[in-house]
C-alpha atoms as a PDB file:
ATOM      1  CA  UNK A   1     -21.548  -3.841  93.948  1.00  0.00           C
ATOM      2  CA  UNK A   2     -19.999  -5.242  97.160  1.00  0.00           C
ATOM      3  CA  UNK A   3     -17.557  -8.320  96.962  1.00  0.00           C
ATOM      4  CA  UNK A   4     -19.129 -11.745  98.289  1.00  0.00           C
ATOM      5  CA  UNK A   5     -17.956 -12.923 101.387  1.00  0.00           C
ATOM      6  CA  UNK A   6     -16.013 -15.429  99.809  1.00  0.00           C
ATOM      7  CA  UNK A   7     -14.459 -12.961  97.103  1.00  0.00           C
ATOM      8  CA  UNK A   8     -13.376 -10.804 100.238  1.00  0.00           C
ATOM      9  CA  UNK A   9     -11.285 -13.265 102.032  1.00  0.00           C
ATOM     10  CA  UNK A  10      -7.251 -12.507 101.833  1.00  0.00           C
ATOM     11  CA  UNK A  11      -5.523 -15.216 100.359  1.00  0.00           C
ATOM     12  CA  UNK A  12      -3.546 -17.834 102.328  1.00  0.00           C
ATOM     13  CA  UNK A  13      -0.083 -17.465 103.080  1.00  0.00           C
ATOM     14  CA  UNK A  14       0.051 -20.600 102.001  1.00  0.00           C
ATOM     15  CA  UNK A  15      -1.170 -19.643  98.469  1.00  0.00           C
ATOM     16  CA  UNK A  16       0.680 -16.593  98.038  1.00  0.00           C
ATOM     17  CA  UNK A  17       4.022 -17.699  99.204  1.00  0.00           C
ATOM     18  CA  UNK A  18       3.853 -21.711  98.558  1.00  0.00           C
ATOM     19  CA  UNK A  19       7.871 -22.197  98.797  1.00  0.00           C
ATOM     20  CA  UNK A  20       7.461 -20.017 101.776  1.00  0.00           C
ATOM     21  CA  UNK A  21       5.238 -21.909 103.206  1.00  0.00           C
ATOM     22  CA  UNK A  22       7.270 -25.620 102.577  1.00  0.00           C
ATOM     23  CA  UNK A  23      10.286 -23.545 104.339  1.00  0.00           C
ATOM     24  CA  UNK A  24       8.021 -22.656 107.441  1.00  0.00           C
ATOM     25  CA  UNK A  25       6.694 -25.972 107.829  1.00  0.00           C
ATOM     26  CA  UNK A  26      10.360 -27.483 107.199  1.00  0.00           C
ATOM     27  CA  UNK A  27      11.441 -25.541 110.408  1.00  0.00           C
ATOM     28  CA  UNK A  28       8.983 -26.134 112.778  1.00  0.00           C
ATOM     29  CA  UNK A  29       9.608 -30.103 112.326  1.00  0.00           C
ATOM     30  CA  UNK A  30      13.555 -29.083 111.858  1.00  0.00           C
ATOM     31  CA  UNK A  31      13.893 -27.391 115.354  1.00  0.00           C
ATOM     32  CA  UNK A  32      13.964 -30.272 117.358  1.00  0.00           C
ATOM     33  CA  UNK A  33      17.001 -31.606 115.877  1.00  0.00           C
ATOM     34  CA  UNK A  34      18.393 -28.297 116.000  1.00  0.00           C
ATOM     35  CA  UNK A  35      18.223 -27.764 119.748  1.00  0.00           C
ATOM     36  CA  UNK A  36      19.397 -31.902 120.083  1.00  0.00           C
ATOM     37  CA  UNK A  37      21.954 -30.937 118.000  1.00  0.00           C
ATOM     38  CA  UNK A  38      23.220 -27.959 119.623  1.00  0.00           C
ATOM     39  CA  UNK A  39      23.090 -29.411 123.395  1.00  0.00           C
ATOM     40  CA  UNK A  40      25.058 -32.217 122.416  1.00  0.00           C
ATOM     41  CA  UNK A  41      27.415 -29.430 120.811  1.00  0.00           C
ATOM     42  CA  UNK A  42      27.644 -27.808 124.266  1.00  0.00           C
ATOM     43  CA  UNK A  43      27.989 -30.983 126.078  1.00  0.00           C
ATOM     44  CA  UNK A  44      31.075 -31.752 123.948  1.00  0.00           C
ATOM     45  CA  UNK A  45      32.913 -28.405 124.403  1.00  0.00           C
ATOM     46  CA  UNK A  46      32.155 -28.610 128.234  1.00  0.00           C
ATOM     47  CA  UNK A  47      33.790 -32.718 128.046  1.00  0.00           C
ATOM     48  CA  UNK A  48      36.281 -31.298 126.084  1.00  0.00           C
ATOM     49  CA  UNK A  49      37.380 -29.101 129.296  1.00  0.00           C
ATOM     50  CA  UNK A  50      36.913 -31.721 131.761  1.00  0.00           C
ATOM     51  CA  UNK A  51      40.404 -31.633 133.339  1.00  0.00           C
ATOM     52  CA  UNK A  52      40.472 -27.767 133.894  1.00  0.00           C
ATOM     53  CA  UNK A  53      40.902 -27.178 137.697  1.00  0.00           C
ATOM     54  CA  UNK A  54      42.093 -30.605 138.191  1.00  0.00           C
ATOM     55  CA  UNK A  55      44.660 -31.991 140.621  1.00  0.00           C
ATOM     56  CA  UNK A  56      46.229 -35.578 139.385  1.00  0.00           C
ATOM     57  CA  UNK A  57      42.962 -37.813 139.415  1.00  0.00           C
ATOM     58  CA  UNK A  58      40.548 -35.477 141.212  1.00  0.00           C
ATOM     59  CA  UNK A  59      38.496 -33.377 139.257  1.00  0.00           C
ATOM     60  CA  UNK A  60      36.140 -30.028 139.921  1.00  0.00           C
ATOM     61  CA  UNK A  61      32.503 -30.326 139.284  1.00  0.00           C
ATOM     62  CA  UNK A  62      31.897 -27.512 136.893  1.00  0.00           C
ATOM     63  CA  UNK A  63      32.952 -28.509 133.415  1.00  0.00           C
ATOM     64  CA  UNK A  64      31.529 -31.901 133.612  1.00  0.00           C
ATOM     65  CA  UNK A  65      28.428 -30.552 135.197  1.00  0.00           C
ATOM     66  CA  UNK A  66      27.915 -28.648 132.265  1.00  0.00           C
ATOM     67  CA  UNK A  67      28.690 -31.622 130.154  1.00  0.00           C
ATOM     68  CA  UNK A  68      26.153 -33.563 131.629  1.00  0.00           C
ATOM     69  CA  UNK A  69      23.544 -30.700 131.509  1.00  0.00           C
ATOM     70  CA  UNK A  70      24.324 -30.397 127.512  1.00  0.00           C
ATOM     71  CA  UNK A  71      23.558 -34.583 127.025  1.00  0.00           C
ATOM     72  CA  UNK A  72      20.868 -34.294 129.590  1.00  0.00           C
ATOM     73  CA  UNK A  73      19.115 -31.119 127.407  1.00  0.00           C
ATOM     74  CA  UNK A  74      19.653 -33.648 124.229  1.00  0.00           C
ATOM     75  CA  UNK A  75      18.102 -36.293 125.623  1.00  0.00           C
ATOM     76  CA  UNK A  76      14.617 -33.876 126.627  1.00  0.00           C
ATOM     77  CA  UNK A  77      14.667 -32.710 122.964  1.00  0.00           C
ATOM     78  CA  UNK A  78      14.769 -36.660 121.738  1.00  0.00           C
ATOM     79  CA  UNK A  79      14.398 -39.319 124.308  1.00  0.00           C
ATOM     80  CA  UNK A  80      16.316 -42.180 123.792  1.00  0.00           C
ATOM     81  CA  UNK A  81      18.741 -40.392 121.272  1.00  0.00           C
ATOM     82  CA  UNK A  82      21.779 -42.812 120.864  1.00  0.00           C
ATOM     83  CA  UNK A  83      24.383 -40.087 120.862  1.00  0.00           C
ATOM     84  CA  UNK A  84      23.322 -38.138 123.306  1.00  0.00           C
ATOM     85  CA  UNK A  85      22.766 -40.999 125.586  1.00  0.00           C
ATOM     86  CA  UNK A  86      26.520 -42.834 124.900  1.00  0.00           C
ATOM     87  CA  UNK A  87      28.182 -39.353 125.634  1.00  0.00           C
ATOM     88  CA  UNK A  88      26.125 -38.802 128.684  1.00  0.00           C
ATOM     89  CA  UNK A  89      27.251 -42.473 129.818  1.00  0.00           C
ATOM     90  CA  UNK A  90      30.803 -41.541 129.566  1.00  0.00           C
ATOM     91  CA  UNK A  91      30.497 -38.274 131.261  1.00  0.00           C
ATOM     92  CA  UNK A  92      28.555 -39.292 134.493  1.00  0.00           C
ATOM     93  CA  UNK A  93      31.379 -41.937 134.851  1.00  0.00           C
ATOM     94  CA  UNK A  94      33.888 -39.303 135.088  1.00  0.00           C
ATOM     95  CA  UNK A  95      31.631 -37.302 137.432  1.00  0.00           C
ATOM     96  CA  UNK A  96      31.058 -40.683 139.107  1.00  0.00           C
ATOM     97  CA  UNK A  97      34.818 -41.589 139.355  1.00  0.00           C
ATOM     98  CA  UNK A  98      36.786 -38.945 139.490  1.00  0.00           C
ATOM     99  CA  UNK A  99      34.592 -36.041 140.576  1.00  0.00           C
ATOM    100  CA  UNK A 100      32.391 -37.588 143.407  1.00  0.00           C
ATOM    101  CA  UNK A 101      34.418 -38.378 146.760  1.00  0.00           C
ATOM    102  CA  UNK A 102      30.968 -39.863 148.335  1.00  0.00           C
ATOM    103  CA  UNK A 103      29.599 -43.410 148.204  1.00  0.00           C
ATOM    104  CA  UNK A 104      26.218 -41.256 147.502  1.00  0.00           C
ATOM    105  CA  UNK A 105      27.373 -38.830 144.789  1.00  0.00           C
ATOM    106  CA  UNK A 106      28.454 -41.878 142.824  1.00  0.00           C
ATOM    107  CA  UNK A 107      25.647 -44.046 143.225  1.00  0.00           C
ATOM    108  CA  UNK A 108      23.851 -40.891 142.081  1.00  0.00           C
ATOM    109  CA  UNK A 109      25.909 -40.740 139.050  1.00  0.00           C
ATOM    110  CA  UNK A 110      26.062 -44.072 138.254  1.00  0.00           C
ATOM    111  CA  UNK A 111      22.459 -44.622 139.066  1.00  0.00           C
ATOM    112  CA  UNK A 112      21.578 -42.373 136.460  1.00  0.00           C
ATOM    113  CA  UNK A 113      24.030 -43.884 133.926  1.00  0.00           C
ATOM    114  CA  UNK A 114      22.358 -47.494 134.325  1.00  0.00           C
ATOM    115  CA  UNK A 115      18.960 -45.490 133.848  1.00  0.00           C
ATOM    116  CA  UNK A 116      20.745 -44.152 130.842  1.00  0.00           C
ATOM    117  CA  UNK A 117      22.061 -47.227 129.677  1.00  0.00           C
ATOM    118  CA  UNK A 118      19.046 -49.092 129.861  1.00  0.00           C
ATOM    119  CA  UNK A 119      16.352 -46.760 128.057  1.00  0.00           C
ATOM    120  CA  UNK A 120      19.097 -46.649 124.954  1.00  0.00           C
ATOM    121  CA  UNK A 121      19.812 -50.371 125.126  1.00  0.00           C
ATOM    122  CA  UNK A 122      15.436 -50.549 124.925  1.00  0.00           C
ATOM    123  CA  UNK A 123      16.088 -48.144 122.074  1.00  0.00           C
ATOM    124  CA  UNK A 124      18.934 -50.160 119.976  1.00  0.00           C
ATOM    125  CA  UNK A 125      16.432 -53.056 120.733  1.00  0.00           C
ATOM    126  CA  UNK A 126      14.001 -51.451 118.579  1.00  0.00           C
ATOM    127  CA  UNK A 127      16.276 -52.017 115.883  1.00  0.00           C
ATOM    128  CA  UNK A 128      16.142 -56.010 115.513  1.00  0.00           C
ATOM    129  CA  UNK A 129      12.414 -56.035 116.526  1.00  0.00           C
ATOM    130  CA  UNK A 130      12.060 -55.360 120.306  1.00  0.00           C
ATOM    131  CA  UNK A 131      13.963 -55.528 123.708  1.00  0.00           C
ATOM    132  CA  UNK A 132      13.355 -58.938 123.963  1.00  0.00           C
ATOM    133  CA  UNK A 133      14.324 -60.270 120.632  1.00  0.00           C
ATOM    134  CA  UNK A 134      17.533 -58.484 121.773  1.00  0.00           C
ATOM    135  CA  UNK A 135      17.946 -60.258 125.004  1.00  0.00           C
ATOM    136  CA  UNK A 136      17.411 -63.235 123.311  1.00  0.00           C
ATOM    137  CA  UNK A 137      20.312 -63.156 121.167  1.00  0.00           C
ATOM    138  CA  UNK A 138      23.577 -64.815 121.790  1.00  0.00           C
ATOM    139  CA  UNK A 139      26.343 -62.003 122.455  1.00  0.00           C
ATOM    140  CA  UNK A 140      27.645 -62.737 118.823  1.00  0.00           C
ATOM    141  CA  UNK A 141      23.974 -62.453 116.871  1.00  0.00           C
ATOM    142  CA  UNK A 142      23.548 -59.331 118.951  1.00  0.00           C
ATOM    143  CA  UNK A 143      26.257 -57.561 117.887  1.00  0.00           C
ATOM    144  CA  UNK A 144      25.988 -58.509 114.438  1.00  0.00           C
ATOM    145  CA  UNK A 145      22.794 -57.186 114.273  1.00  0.00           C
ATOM    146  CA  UNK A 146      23.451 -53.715 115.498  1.00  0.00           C
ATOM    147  CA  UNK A 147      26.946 -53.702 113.296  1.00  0.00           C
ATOM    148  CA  UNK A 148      25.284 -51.177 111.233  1.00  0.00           C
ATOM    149  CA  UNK A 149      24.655 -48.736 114.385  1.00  0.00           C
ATOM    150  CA  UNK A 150      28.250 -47.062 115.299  1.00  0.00           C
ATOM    151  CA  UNK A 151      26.846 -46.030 118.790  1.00  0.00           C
ATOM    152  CA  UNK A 152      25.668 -49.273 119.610  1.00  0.00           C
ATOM    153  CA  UNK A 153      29.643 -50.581 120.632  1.00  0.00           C
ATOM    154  CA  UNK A 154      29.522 -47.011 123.004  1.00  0.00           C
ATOM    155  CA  UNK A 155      25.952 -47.781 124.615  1.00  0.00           C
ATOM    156  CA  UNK A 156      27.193 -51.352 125.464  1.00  0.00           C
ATOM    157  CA  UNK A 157      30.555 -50.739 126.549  1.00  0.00           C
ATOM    158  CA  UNK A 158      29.805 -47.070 128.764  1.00  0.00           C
ATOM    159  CA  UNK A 159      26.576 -48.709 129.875  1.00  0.00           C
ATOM    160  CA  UNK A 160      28.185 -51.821 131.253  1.00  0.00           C
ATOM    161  CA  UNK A 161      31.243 -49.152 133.033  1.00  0.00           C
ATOM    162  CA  UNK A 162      28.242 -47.459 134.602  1.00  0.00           C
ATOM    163  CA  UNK A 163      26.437 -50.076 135.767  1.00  0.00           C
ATOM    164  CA  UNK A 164      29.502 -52.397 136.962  1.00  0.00           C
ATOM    165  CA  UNK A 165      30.051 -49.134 138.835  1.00  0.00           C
ATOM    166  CA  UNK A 166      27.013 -48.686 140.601  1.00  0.00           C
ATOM    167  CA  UNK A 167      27.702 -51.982 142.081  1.00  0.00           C
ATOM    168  CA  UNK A 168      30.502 -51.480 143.367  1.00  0.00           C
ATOM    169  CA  UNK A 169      29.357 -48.309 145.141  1.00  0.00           C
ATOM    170  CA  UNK A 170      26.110 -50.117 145.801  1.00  0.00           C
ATOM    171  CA  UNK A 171      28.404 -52.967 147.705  1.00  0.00           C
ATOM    172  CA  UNK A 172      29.497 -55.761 145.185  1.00  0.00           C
ATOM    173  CA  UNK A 173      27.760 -58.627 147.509  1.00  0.00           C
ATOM    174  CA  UNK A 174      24.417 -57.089 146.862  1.00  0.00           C
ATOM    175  CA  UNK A 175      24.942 -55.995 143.440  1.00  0.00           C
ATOM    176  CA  UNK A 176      25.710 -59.543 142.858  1.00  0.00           C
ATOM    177  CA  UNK A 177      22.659 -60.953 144.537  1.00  0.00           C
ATOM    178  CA  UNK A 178      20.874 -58.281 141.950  1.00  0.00           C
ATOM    179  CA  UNK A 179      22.711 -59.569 138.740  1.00  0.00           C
ATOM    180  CA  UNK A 180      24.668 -57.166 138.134  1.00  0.00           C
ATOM    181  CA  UNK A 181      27.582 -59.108 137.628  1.00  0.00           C
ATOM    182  CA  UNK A 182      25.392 -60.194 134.634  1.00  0.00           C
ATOM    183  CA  UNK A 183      24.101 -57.148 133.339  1.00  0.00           C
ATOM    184  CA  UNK A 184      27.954 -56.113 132.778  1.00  0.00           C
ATOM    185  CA  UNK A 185      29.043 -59.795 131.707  1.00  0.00           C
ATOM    186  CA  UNK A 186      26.637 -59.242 128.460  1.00  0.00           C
ATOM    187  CA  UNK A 187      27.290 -56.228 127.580  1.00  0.00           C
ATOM    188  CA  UNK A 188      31.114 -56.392 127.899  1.00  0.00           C
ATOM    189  CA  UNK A 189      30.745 -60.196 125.598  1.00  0.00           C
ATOM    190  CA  UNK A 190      28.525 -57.823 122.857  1.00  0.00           C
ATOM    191  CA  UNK A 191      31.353 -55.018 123.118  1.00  0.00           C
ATOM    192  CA  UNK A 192      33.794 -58.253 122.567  1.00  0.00           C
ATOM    193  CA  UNK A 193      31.559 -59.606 119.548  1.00  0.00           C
ATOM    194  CA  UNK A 194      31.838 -56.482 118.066  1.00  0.00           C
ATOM    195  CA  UNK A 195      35.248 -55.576 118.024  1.00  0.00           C
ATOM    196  CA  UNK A 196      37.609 -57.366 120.022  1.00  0.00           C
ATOM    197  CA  UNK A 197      39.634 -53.738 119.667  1.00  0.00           C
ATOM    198  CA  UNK A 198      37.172 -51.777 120.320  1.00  0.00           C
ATOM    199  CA  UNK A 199      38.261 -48.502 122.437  1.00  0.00           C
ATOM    200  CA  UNK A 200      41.567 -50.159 123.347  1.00  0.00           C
ATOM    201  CA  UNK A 201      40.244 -53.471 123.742  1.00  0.00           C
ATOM    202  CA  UNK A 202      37.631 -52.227 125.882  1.00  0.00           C
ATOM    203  CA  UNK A 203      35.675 -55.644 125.922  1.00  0.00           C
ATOM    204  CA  UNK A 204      38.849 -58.020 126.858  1.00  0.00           C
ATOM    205  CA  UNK A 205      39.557 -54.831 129.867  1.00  0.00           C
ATOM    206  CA  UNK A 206      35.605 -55.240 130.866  1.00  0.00           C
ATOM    207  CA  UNK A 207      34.941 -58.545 131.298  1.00  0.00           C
ATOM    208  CA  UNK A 208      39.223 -59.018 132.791  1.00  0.00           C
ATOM    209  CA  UNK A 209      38.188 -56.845 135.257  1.00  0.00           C
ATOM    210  CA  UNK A 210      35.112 -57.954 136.086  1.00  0.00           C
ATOM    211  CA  UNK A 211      36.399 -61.514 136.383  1.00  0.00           C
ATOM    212  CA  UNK A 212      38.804 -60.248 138.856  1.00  0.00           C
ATOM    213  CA  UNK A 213      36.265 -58.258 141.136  1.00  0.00           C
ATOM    214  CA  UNK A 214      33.504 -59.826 141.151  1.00  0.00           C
ATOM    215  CA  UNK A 215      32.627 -62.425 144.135  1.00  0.00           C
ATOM    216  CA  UNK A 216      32.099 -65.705 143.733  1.00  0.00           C
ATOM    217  CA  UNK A 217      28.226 -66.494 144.866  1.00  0.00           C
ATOM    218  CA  UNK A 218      27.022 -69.800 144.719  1.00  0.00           C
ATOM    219  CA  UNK A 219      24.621 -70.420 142.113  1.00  0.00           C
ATOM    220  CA  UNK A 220      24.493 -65.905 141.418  1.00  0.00           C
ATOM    221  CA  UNK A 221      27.886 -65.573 140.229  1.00  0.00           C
ATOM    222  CA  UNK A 222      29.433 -69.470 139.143  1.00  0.00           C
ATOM    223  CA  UNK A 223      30.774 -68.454 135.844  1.00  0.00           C
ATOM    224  CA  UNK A 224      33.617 -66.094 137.756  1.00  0.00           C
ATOM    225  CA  UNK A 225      36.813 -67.103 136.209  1.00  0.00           C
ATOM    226  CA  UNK A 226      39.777 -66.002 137.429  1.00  0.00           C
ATOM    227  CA  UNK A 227      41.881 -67.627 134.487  1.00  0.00           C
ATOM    228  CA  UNK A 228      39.071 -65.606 132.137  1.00  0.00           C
ATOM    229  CA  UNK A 229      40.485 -62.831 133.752  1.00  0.00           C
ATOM    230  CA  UNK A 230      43.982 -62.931 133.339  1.00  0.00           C
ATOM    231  CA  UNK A 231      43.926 -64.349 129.941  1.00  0.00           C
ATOM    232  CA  UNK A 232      41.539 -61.174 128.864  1.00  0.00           C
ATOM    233  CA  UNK A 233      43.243 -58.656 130.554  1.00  0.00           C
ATOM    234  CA  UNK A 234      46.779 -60.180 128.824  1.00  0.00           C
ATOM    235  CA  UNK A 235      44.818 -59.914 125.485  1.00  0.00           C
ATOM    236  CA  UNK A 236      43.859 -55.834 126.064  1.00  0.00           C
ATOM    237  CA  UNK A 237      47.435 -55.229 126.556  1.00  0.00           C
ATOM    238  CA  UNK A 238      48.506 -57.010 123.824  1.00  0.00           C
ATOM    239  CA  UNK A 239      46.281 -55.209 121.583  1.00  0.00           C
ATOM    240  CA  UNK A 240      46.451 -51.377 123.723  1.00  0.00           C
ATOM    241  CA  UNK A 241      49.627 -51.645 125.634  1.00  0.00           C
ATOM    242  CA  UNK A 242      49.387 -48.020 125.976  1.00  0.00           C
ATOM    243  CA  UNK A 243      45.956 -47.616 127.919  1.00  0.00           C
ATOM    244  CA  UNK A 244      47.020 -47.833 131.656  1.00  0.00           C
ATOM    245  CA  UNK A 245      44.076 -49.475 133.123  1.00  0.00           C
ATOM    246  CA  UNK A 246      44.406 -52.441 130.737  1.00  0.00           C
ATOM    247  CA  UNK A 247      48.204 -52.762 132.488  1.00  0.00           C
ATOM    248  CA  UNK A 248      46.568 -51.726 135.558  1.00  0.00           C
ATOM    249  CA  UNK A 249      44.359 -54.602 135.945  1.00  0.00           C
ATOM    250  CA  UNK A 250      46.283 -57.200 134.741  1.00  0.00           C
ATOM    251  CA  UNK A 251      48.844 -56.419 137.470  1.00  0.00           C
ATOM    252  CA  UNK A 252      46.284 -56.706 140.071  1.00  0.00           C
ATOM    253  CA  UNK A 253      44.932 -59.978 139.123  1.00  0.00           C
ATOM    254  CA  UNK A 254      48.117 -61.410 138.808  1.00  0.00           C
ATOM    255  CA  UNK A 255      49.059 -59.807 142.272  1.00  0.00           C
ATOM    256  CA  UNK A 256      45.919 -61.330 143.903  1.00  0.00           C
ATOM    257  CA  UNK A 257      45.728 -64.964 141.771  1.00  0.00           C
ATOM    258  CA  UNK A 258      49.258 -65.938 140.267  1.00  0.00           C
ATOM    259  CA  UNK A 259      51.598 -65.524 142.884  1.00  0.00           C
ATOM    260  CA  UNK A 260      54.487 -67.261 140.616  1.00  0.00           C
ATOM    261  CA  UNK A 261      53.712 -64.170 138.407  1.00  0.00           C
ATOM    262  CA  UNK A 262      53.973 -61.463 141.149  1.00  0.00           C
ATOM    263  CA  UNK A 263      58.061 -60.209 139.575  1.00  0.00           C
ATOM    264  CA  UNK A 264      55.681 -59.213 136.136  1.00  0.00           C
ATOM    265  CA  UNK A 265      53.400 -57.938 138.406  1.00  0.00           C
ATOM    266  CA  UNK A 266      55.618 -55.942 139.532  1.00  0.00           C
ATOM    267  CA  UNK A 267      57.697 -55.204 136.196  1.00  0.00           C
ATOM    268  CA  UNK A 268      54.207 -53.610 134.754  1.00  0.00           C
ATOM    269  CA  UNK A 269      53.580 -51.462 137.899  1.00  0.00           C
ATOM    270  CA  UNK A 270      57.139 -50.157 137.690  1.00  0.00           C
ATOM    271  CA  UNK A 271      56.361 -48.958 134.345  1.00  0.00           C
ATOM    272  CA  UNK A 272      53.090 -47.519 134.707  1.00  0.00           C
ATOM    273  CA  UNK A 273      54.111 -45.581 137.714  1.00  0.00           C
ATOM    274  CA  UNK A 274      57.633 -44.149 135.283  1.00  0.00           C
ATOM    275  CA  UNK A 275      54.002 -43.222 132.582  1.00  0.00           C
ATOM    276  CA  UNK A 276      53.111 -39.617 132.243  1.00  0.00           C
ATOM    277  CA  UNK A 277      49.555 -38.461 131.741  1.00  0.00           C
ATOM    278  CA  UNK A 278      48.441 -37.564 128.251  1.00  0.00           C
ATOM    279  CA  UNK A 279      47.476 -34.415 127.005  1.00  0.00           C
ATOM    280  CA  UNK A 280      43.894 -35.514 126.062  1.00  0.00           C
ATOM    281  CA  UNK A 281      43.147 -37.620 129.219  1.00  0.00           C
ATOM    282  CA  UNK A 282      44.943 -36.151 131.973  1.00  0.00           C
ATOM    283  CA  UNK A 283      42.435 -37.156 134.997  1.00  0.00           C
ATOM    284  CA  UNK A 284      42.036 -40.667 133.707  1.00  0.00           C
ATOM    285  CA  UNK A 285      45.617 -41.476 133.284  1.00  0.00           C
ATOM    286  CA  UNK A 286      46.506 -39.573 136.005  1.00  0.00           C
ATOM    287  CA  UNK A 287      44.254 -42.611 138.463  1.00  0.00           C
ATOM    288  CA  UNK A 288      45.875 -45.525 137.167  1.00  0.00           C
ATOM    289  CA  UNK A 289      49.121 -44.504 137.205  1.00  0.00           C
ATOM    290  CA  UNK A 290      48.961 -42.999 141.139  1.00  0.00           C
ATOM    291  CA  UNK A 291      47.173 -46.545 141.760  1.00  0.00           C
ATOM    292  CA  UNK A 292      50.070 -48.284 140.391  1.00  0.00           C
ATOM    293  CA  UNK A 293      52.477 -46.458 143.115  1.00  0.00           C
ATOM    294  CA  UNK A 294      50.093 -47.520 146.019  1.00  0.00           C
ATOM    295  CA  UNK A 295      50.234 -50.981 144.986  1.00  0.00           C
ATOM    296  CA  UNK A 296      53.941 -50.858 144.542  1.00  0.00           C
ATOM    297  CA  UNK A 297      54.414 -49.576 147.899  1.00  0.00           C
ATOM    298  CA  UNK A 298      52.025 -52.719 149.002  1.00  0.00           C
ATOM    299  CA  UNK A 299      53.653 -54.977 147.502  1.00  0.00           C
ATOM    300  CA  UNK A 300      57.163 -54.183 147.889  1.00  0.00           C
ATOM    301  CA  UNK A 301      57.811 -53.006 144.840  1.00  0.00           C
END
């Protein structure tokens, strides 16, 4: 007697092999992570070589290229990945500042960064209920409500670099006019409320810097504060003496607003220029310190 249709059908691979099945299924939804995982992996190694071909503060294209391609490939596989997106902040600045020698090439990079920066900031605003809640919160009650995200202090803090950047290449009267200026100011007073030590007092180096920079627009730009500025950027040495830009800058603003102050001016410049690069940041040490010399030599130092 023949089987009945139903009698004749194989069995599912499903039914045969059910913890074969549970394994199949586990990595099909498994393999996106994978490949985010692995690009990031590749953008790291490729960071990690940054300086190779490098001359003092200039850079070569092709490790941090590749770098960017790796957190670029990440972000494809999971949009809005906070990683991904922090790491890819920090490597189009150094693309941006010590790579491109155009006022194009680093509005390109730091174009993208603030594109970047602003689709993860819409994604950490997810977090306390929406992009607006997040807006709406004082510096403080911001950061205190992302304290349990560790990227969060990266997003803020490479986001604001980035954009602060793109105004400056963008020309820092129209960036300005465009709140910029205030775009940076928040983030850097979030990066602050965080963790006033925060990447080597990254928040007091931020907003010192931009309080030295940034032009004073009427009714754009009023709470520019040169004091703010100094008293900051004293504050991120005292707590990082060792990070160059944090001496860096508070040379320069003494040099341009505390002329009584110009022989400590001086005193820091003297010893950043004696500084040698480290071995894990050669490029970025390497601008601060051959800035310092310039400004000696302008100052008659």
């Amino acid at each position: 007697m023949n089987s009945s249709p139903v009698m004749s059908r194989r069995p599912s691979l499903r039914a045969l092999h059910p913890g074969l099945w549970v394994t199949f299924a586990l990595l099909l939804s498994t393999a996106p992570l994978l490949a985010q995982a692995e690009a990031i992996a590749e953008g790291d190694a490729a960071f990690a070589r940054r300086a190779e071909g490098a001359k003092g503060a200039r850079a070569v294209a092709g490790p941090i290229d590749q770098a960017t391609a790796g957190y670029e490939k990440a972000l494809k596989a999971k949009p809005g990945q906070l990683e991904a997106s922090w790491k890819l902040l920090r490597a189009l600045h150094f693309r941006g500042e010590y790579v491109a020698t155009t006022s194009e090439a680093k509005q390109a990079a730091f174009g993208r960064g603030k594109e970047v920066a602003e689709a993860a900031i819409g994604e950490l605003g997810k977090r306390v209920g929406g992009r607006a809640k997040l807006d709406a919160m004082t510096p403080a009650a911001a950061a205190k409500a992302l304290a349990g995200v560790p990227e969060a202090g990266y997003v803020f803090l490479w986001g604001a670099v980035d954009w602060g950047l793109w105004g400056d290449a963008f020309g820092k009267l129209a960036a300005a006019r465009q709140g910029v200026g205030d775009k940076v100011r928040r983030y850097g007073e979030i990066v602050l409320a965080g963790d006033p030590r925060f990447e080597e007092a990254g928040g007091y180096r931020l907003l010192g810097r931009l309080n030295t920079l940034a032009p004073k627009v009427p009714f754009i730009t009023g709470w520019v504060d040169r004091d703010f500025a100094i008293d900051s950027l004293r504050k991120a040495v005292a707590i990082a003496p060792q990070n160059p830009y944090n001496q860096l800058y508070l040379a320069d603003a003494l040099l341009q607003y505390r002329s009584a102050a110009k022989p400590e001016a001086i005193a820091i410049l003297r010893r950043l220029a004696a500084m040698k690069p480290t071995a894990d940041k050669p490029v970025e040490d390497a601008s601060p310190i051959a800035e310092a010399k310039v400004l000696l030599g302008k100052n008659g130092g």
